[in-house]
C-alpha atoms as a PDB file:
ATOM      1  CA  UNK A   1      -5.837 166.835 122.156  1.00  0.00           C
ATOM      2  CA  UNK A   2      -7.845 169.381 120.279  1.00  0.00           C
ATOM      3  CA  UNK A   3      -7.392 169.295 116.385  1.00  0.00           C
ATOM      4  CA  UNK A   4      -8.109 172.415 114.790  1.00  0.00           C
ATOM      5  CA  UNK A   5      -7.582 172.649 110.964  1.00  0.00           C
ATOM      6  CA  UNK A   6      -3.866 173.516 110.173  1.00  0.00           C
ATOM      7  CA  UNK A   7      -3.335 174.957 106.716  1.00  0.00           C
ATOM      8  CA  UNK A   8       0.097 174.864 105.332  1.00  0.00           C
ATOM      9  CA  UNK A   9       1.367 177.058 102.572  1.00  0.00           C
ATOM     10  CA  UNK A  10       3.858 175.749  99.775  1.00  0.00           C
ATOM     11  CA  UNK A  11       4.873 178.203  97.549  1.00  0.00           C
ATOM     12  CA  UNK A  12       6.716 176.316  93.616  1.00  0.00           C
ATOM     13  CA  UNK A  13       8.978 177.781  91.225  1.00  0.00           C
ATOM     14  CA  UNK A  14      10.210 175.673  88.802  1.00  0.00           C
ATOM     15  CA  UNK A  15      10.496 172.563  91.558  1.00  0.00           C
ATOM     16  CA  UNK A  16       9.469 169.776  89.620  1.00  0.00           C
ATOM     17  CA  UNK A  17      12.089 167.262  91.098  1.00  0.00           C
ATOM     18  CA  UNK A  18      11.203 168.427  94.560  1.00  0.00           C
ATOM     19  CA  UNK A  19       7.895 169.271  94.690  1.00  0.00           C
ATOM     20  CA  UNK A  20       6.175 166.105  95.260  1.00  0.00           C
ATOM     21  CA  UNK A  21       8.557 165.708  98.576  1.00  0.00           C
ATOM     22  CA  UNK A  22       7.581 168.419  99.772  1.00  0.00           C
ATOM     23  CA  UNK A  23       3.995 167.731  99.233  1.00  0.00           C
ATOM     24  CA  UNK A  24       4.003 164.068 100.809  1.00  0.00           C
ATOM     25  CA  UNK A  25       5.885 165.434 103.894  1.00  0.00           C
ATOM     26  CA  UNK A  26       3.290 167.570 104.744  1.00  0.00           C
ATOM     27  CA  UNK A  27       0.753 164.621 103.220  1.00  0.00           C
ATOM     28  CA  UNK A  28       2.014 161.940 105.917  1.00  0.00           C
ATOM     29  CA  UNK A  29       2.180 163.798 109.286  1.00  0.00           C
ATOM     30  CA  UNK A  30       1.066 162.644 112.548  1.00  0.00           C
ATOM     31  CA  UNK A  31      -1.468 165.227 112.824  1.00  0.00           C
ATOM     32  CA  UNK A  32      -4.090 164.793 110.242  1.00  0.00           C
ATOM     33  CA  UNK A  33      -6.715 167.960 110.361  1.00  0.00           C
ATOM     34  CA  UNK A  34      -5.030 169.862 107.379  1.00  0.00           C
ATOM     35  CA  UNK A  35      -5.619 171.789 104.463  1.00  0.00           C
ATOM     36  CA  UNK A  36      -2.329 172.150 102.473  1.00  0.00           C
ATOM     37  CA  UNK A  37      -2.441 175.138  99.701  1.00  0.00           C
ATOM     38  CA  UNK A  38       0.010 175.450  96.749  1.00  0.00           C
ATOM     39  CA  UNK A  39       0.752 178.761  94.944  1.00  0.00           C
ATOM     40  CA  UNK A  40       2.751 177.839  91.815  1.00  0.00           C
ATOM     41  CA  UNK A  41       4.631 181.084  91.206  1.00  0.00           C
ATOM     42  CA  UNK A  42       4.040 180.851  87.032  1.00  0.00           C
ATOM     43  CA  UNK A  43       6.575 178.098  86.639  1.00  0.00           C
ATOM     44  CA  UNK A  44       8.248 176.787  83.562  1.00  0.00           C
ATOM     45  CA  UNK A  45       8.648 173.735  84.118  1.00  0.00           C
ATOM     46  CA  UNK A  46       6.640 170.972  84.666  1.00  0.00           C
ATOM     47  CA  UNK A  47       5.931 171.320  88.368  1.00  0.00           C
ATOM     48  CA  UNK A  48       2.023 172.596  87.217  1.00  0.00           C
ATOM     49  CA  UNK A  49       1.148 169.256  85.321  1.00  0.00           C
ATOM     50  CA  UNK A  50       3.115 167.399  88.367  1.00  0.00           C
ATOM     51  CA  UNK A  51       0.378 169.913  91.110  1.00  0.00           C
ATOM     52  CA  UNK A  52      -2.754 169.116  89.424  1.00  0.00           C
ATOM     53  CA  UNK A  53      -1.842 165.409  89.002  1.00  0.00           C
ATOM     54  CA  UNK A  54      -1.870 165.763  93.188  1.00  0.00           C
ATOM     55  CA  UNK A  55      -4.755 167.526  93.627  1.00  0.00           C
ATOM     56  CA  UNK A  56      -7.142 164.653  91.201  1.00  0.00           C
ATOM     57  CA  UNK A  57      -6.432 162.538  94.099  1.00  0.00           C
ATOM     58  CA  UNK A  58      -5.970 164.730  97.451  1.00  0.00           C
ATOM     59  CA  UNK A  59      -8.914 165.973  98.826  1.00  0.00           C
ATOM     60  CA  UNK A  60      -7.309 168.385 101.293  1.00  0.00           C
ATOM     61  CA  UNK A  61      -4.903 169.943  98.308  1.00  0.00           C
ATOM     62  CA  UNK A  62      -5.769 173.049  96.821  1.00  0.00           C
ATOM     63  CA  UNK A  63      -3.460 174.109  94.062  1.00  0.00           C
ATOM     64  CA  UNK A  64      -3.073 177.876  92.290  1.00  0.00           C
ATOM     65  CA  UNK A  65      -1.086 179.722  89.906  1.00  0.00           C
ATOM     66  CA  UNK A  66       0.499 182.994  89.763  1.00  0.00           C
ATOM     67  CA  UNK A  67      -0.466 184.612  86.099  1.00  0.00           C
ATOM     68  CA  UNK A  68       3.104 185.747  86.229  1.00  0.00           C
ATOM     69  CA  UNK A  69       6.057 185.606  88.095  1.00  0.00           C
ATOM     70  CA  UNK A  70       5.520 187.354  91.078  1.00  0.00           C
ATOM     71  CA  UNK A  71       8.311 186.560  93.659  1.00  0.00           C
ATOM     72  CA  UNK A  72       8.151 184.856  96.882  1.00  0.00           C
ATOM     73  CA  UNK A  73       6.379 187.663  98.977  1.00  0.00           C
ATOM     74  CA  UNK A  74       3.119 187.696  96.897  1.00  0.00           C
ATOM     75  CA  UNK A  75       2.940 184.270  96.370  1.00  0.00           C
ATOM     76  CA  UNK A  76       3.638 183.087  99.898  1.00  0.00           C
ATOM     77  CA  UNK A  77       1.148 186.305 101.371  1.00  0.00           C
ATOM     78  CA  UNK A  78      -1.286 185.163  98.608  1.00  0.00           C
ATOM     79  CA  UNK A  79      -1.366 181.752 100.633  1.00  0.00           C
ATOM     80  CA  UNK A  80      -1.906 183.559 103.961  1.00  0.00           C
ATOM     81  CA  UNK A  81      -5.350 184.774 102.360  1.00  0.00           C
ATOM     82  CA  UNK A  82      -6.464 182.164 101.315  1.00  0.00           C
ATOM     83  CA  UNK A  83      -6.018 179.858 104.521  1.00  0.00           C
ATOM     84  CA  UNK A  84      -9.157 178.664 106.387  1.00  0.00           C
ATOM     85  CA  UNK A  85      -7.290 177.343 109.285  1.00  0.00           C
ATOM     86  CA  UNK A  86      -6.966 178.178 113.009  1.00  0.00           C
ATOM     87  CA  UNK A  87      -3.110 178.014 113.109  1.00  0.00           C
ATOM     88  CA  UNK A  88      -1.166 178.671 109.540  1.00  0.00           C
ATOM     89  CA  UNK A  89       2.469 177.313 108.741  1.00  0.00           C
ATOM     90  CA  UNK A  90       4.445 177.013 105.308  1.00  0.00           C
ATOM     91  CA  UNK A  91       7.272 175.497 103.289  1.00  0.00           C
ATOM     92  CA  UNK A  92       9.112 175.888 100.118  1.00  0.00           C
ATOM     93  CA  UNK A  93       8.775 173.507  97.527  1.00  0.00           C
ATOM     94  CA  UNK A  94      12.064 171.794  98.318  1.00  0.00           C
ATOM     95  CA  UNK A  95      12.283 172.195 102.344  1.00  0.00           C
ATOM     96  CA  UNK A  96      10.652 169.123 104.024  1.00  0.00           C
ATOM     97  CA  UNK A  97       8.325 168.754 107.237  1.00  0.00           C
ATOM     98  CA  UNK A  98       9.205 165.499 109.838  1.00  0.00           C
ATOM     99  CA  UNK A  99       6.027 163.855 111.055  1.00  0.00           C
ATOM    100  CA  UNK A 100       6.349 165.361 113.962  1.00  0.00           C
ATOM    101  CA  UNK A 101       6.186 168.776 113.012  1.00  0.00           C
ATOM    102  CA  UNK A 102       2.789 169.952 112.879  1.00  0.00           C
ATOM    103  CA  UNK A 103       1.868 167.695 115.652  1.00  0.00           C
ATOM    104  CA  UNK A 104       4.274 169.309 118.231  1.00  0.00           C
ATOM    105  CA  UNK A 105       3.314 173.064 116.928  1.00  0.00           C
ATOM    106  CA  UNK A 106      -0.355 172.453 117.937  1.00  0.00           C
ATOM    107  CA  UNK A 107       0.363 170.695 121.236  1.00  0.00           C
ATOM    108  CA  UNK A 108       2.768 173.912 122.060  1.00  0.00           C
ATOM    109  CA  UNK A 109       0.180 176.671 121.110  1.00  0.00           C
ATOM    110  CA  UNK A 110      -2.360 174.678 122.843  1.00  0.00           C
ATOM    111  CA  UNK A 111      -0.586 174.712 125.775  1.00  0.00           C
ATOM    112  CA  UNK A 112       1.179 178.187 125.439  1.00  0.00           C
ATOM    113  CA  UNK A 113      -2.071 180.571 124.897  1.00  0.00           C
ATOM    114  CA  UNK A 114       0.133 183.359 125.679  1.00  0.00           C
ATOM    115  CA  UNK A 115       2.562 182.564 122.660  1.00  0.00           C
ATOM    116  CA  UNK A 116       0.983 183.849 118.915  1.00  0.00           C
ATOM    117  CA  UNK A 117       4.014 182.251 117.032  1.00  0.00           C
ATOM    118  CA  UNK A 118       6.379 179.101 117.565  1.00  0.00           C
ATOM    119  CA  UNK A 119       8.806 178.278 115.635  1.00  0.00           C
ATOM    120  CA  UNK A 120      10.832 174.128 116.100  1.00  0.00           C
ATOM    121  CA  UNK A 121      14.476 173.486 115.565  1.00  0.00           C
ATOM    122  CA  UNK A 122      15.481 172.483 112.180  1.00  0.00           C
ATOM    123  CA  UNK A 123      17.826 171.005 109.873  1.00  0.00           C
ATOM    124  CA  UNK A 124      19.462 172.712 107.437  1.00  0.00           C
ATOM    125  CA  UNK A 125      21.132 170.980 104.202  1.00  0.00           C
ATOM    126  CA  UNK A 126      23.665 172.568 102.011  1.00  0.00           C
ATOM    127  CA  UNK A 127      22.785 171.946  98.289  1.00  0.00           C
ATOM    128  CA  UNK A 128      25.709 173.296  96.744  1.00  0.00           C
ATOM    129  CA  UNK A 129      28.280 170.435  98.590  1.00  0.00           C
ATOM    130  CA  UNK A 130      28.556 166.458  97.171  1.00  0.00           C
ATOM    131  CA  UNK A 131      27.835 165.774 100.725  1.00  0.00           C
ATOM    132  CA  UNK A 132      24.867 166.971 103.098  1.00  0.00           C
ATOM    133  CA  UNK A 133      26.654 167.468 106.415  1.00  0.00           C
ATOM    134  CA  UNK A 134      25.451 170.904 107.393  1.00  0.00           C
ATOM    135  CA  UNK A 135      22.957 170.358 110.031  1.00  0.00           C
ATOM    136  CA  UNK A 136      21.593 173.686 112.522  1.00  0.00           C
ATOM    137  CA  UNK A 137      22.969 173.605 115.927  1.00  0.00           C
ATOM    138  CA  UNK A 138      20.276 172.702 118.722  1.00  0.00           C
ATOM    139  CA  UNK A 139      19.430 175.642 120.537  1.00  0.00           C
ATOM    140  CA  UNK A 140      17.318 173.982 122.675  1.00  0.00           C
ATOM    141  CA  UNK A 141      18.229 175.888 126.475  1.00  0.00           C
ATOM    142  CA  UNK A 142      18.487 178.811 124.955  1.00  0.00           C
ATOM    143  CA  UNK A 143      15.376 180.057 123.962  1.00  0.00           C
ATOM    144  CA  UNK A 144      13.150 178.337 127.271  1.00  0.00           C
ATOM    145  CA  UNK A 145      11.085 181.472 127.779  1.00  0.00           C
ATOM    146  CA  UNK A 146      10.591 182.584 123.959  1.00  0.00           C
ATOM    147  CA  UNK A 147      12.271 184.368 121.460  1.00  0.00           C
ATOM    148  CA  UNK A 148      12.806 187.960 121.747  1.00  0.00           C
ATOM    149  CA  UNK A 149      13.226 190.728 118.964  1.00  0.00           C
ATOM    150  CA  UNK A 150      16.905 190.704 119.699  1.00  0.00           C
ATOM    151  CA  UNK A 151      17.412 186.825 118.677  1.00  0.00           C
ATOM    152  CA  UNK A 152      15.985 187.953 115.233  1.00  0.00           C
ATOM    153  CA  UNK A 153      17.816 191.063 114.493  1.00  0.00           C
ATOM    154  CA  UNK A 154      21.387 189.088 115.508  1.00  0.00           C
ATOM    155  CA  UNK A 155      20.684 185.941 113.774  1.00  0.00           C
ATOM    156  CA  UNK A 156      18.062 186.423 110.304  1.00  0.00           C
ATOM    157  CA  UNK A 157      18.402 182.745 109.733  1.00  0.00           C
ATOM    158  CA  UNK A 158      17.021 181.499 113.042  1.00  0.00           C
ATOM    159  CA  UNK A 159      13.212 181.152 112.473  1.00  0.00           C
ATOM    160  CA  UNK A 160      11.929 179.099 109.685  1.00  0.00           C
ATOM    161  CA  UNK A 161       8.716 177.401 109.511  1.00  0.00           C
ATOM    162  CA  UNK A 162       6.766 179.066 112.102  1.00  0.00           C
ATOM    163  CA  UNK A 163       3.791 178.404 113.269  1.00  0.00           C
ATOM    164  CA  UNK A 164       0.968 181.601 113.599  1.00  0.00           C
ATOM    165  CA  UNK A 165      -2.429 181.790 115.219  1.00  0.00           C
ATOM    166  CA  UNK A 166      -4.286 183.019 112.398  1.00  0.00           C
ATOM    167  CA  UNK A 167      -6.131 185.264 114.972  1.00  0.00           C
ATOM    168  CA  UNK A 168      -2.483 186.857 115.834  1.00  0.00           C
ATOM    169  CA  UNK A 169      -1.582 187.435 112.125  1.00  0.00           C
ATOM    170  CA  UNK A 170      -4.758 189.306 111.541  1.00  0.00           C
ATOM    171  CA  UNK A 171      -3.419 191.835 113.819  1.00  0.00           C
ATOM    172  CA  UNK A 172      -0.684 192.707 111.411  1.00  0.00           C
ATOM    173  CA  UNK A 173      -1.176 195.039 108.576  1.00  0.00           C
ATOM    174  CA  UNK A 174      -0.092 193.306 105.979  1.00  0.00           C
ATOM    175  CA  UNK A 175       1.825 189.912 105.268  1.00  0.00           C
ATOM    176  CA  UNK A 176       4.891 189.700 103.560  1.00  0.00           C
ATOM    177  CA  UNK A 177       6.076 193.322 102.115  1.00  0.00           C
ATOM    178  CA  UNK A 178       5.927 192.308  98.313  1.00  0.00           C
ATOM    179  CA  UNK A 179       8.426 195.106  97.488  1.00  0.00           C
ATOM    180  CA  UNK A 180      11.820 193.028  98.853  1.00  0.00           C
ATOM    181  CA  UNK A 181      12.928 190.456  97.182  1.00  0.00           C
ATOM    182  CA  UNK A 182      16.089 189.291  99.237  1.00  0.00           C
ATOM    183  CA  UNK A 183      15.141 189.739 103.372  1.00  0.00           C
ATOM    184  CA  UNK A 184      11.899 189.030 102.553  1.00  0.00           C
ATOM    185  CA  UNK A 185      11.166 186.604 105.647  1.00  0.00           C
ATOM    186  CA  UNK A 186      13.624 188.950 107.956  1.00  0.00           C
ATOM    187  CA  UNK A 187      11.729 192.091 107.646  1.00  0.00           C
ATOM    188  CA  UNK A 188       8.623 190.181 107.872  1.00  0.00           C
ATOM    189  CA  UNK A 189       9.889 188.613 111.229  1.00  0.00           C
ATOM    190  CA  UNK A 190      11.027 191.766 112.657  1.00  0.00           C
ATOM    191  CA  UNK A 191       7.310 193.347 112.330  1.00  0.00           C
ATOM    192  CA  UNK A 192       5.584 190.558 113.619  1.00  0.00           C
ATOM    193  CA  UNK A 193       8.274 190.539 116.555  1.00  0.00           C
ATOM    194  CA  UNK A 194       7.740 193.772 117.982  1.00  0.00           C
ATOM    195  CA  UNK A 195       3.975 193.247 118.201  1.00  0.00           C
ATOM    196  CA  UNK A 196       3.564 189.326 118.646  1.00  0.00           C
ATOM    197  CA  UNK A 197       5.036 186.818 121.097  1.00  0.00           C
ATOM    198  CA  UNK A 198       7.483 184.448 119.489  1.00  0.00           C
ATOM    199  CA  UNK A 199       7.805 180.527 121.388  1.00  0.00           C
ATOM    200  CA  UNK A 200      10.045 177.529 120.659  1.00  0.00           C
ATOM    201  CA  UNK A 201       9.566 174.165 120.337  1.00  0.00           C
ATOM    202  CA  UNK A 202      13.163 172.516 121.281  1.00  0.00           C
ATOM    203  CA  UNK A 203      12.327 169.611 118.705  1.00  0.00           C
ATOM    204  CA  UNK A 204      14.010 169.087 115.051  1.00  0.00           C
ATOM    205  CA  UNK A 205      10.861 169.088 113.177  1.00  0.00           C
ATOM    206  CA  UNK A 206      12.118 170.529 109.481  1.00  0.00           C
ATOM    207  CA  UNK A 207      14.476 170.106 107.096  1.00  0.00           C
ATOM    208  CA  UNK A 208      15.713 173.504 104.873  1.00  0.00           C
ATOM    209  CA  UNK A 209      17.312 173.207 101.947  1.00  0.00           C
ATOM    210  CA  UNK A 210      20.139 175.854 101.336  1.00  0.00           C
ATOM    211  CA  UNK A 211      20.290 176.776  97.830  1.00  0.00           C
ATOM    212  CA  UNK A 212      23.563 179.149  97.027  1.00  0.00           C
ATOM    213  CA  UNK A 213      22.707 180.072  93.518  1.00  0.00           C
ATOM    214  CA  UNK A 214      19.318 181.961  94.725  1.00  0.00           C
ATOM    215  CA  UNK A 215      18.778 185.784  94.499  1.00  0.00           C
ATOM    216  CA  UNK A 216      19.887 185.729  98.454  1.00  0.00           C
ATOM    217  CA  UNK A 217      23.009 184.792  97.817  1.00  0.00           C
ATOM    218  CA  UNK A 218      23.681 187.756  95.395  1.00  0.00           C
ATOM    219  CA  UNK A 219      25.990 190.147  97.307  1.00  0.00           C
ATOM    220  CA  UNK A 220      24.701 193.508  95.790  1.00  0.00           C
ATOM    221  CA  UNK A 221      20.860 192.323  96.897  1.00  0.00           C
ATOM    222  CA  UNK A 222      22.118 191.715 100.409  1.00  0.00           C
ATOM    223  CA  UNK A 223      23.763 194.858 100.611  1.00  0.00           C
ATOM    224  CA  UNK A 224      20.956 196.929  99.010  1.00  0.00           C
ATOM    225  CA  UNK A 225      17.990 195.264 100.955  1.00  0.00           C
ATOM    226  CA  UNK A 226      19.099 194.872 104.365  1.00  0.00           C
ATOM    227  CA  UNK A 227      19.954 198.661 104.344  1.00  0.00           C
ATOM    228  CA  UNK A 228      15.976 198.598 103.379  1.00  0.00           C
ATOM    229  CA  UNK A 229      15.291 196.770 106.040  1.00  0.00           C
ATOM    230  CA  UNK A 230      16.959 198.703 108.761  1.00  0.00           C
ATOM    231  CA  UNK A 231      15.610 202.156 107.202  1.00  0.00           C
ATOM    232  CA  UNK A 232      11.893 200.798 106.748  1.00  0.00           C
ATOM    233  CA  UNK A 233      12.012 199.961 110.499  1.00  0.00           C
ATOM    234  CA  UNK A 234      15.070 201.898 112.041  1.00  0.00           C
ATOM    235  CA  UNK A 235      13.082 203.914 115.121  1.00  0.00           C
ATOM    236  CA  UNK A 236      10.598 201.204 115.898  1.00  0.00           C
ATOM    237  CA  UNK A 237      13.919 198.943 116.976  1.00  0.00           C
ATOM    238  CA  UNK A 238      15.369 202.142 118.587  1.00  0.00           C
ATOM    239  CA  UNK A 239      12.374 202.333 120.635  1.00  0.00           C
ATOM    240  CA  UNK A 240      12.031 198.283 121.055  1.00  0.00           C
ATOM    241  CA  UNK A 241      15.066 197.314 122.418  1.00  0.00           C
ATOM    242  CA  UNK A 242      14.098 196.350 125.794  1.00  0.00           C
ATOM    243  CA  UNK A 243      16.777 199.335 126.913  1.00  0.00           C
ATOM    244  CA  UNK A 244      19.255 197.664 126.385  1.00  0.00           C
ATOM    245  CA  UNK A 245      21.967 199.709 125.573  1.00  0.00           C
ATOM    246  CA  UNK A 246      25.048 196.921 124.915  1.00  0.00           C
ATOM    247  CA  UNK A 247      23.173 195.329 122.309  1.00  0.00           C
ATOM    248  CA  UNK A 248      21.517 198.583 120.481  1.00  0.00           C
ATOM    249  CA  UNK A 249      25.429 199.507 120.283  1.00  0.00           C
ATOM    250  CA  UNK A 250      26.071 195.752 119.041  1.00  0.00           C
ATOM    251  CA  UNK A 251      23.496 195.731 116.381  1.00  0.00           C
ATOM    252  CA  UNK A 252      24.057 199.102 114.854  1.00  0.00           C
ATOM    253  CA  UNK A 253      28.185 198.389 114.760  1.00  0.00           C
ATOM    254  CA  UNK A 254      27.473 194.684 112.878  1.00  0.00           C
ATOM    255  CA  UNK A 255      24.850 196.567 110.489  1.00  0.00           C
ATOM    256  CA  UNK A 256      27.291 199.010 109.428  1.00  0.00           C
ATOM    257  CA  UNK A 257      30.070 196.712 108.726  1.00  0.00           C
ATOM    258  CA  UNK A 258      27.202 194.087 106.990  1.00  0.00           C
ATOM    259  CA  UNK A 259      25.794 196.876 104.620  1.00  0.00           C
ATOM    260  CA  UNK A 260      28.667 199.514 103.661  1.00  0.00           C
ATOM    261  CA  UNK A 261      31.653 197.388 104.317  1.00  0.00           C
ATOM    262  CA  UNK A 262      31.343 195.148 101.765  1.00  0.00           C
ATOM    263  CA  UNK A 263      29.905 198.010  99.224  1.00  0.00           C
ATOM    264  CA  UNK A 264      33.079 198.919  97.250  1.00  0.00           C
ATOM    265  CA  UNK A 265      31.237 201.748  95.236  1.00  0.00           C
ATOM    266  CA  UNK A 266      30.303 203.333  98.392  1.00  0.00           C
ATOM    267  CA  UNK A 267      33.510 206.435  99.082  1.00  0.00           C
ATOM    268  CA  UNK A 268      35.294 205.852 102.479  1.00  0.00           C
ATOM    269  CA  UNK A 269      34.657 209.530 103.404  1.00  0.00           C
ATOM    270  CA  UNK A 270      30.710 208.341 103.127  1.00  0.00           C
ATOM    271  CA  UNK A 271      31.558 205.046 104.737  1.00  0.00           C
ATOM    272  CA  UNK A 272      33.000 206.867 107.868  1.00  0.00           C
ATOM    273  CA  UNK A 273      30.215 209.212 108.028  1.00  0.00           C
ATOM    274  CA  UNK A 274      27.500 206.749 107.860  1.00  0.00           C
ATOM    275  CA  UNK A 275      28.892 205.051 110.671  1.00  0.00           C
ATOM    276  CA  UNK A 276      29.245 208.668 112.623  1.00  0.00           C
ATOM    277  CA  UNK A 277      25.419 209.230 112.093  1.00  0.00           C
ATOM    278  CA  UNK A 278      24.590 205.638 113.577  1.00  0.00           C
ATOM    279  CA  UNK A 279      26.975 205.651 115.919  1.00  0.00           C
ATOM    280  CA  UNK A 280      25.419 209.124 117.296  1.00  0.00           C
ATOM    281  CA  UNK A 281      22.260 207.905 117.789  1.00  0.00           C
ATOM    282  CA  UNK A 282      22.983 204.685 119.933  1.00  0.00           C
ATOM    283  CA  UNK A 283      24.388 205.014 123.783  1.00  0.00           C
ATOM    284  CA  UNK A 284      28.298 205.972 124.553  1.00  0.00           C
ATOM    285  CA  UNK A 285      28.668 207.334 121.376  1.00  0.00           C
ATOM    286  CA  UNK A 286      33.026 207.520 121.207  1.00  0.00           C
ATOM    287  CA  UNK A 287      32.740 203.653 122.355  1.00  0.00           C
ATOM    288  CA  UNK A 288      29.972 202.876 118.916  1.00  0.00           C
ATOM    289  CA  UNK A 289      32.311 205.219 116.749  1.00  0.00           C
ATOM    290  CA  UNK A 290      35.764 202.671 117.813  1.00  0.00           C
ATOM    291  CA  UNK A 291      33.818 199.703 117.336  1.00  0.00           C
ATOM    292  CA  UNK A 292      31.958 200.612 114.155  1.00  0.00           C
ATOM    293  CA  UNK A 293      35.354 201.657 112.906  1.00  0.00           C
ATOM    294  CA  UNK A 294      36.924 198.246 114.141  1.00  0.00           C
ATOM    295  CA  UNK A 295      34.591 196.663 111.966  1.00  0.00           C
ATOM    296  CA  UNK A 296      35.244 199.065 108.726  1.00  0.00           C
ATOM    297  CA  UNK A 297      39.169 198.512 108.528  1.00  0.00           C
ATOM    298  CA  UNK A 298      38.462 194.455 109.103  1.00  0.00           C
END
């Protein structure tokens, strides 16, 4: 099997209990050609003193900090830069990678020359309960010939961890788009998807860690930034839709009720007239208008 260098970006705030897990996970994988980078993103705690301790004794560890807090964005796009390797993936300081995670990724983009991303099946823990049931379904048949821009505007949660050619991610203008800070990863995907081609690996090779009390949970920041999202790329997905006319109609019904529904400063009279002005624009406009109102009065 060929083994190009892999680099793998960790971005740290405040993670000093977790940190080290997520290092070692990455640390003890099958595949061994890696160069792991670590942005600490100006942290208070101790998880600095805990990165440098690492790096005195891995070779392949290269660890950096933010002169101030600079949110998720720069700090993971700051990573991007700086990675040497052929194929680039990343983790938060408290997800974790299974052995065979990087492994697989390199064997499926090896294979797959046609595919610039993949993305494996992962589990996903809930933080906030006593217990850790929550696990991600398997999608496993579902996505057999790759994941279309459709799977990510319908589902914002299901890539995490990709995998990129770095070759492919040159192609993009920029990395993350440092001015969200909730949807970060969503509006990222959605650019990359309408210009890259997205595979999937049917294997559980991650584990994500589900933290309620972060700035995504915040209602007001969902509300606020996935309106950015759909105005920063609103014609592009017009355009991009395959044709398909069902799901345009589906997409622009659920964003209306996700952004203005749950809004209560917004007036109903502008409620009902944003969701005339979307509704206008997508396909059999008086059947968008019932359903976009089915979804206001729910």
């Amino acid at each position: 099997m060929n083994t190009p260098l892999v680099s793998i970006i960790i971005s740290c705030y405040n993670q000093e209990k977790l940190i080290s897990n997520a290092i070692e996970s990455v640390q003890n994988q099958n595949y061994e050609n890696t160069e792991i980078i670590v942005i600490d993103d100006c942290s208070i705690d101790k998880s600095w003193d805990i990165l440098k301790t690492h790096s005195s004794s891995m070779p392949n560890l290269f660890v950096y900090r933010n002169i101030e807090n600079k949110g998720i964005s720069y700090t993971r796009s700051r990573g991007f830069k700086l990675a040497k390797g052929e194929f680039i993936s990343y983790l938060d300081g408290d997800d974790i990678y299974l052995r065979n995670k990087i492994e697989d990724e390199v064997v499926f983009l090896d294979k797959n020359l046609n595919f610039d991303i993949v993305f494996s099946n992962f589990n996903v823990i809930d933080t906030s309960k006593i217990e850790t049931k929550y696990i991600s379904e398997l999608r496993g048949h579902i996505f057999e010939n790759g994941v279309e821009l459709k799977d990510i505007l319908f589902d914002d949660s299901l890539i995490r961890f990709e995998m990129f050619r770095k070759s492919s991610l040159d192609k993009l203008k920029m990395f993350y788009d440092e001015t969200f800070k909730v949807y970060e990863d969503w509006e990222f995907r959605i650019r990359y998807a309408l210009k890259l081609k997205i595979g999937y690996n049917s294997s559980v090779c991650s584990i994500y860690c589900h933290q309620n009390n972060s700035l995504s949970s915040n209602e007001d920041s969902i509300v606020i930034y996935r309106k950015k999202v759909i105005k920063k790329h609103f014609w592009s997905l017009l355009k991009n839709l395959n044709g398909n006319s069902k799901c345009r109609l589906i997409w622009f019904s659920n964003e209306i009720r996700l952004a203005y529904s749950k809004n209560k400063n917004i007036k109903l009279s502008q409620r009902i007239l944003n969701i005339i002005v979307f509704a206008l624009i997508a396909p059999y406009r008086l059947g968008a208008i019932r359903l976009s109102l089915k979804h206001l009065i729910k």
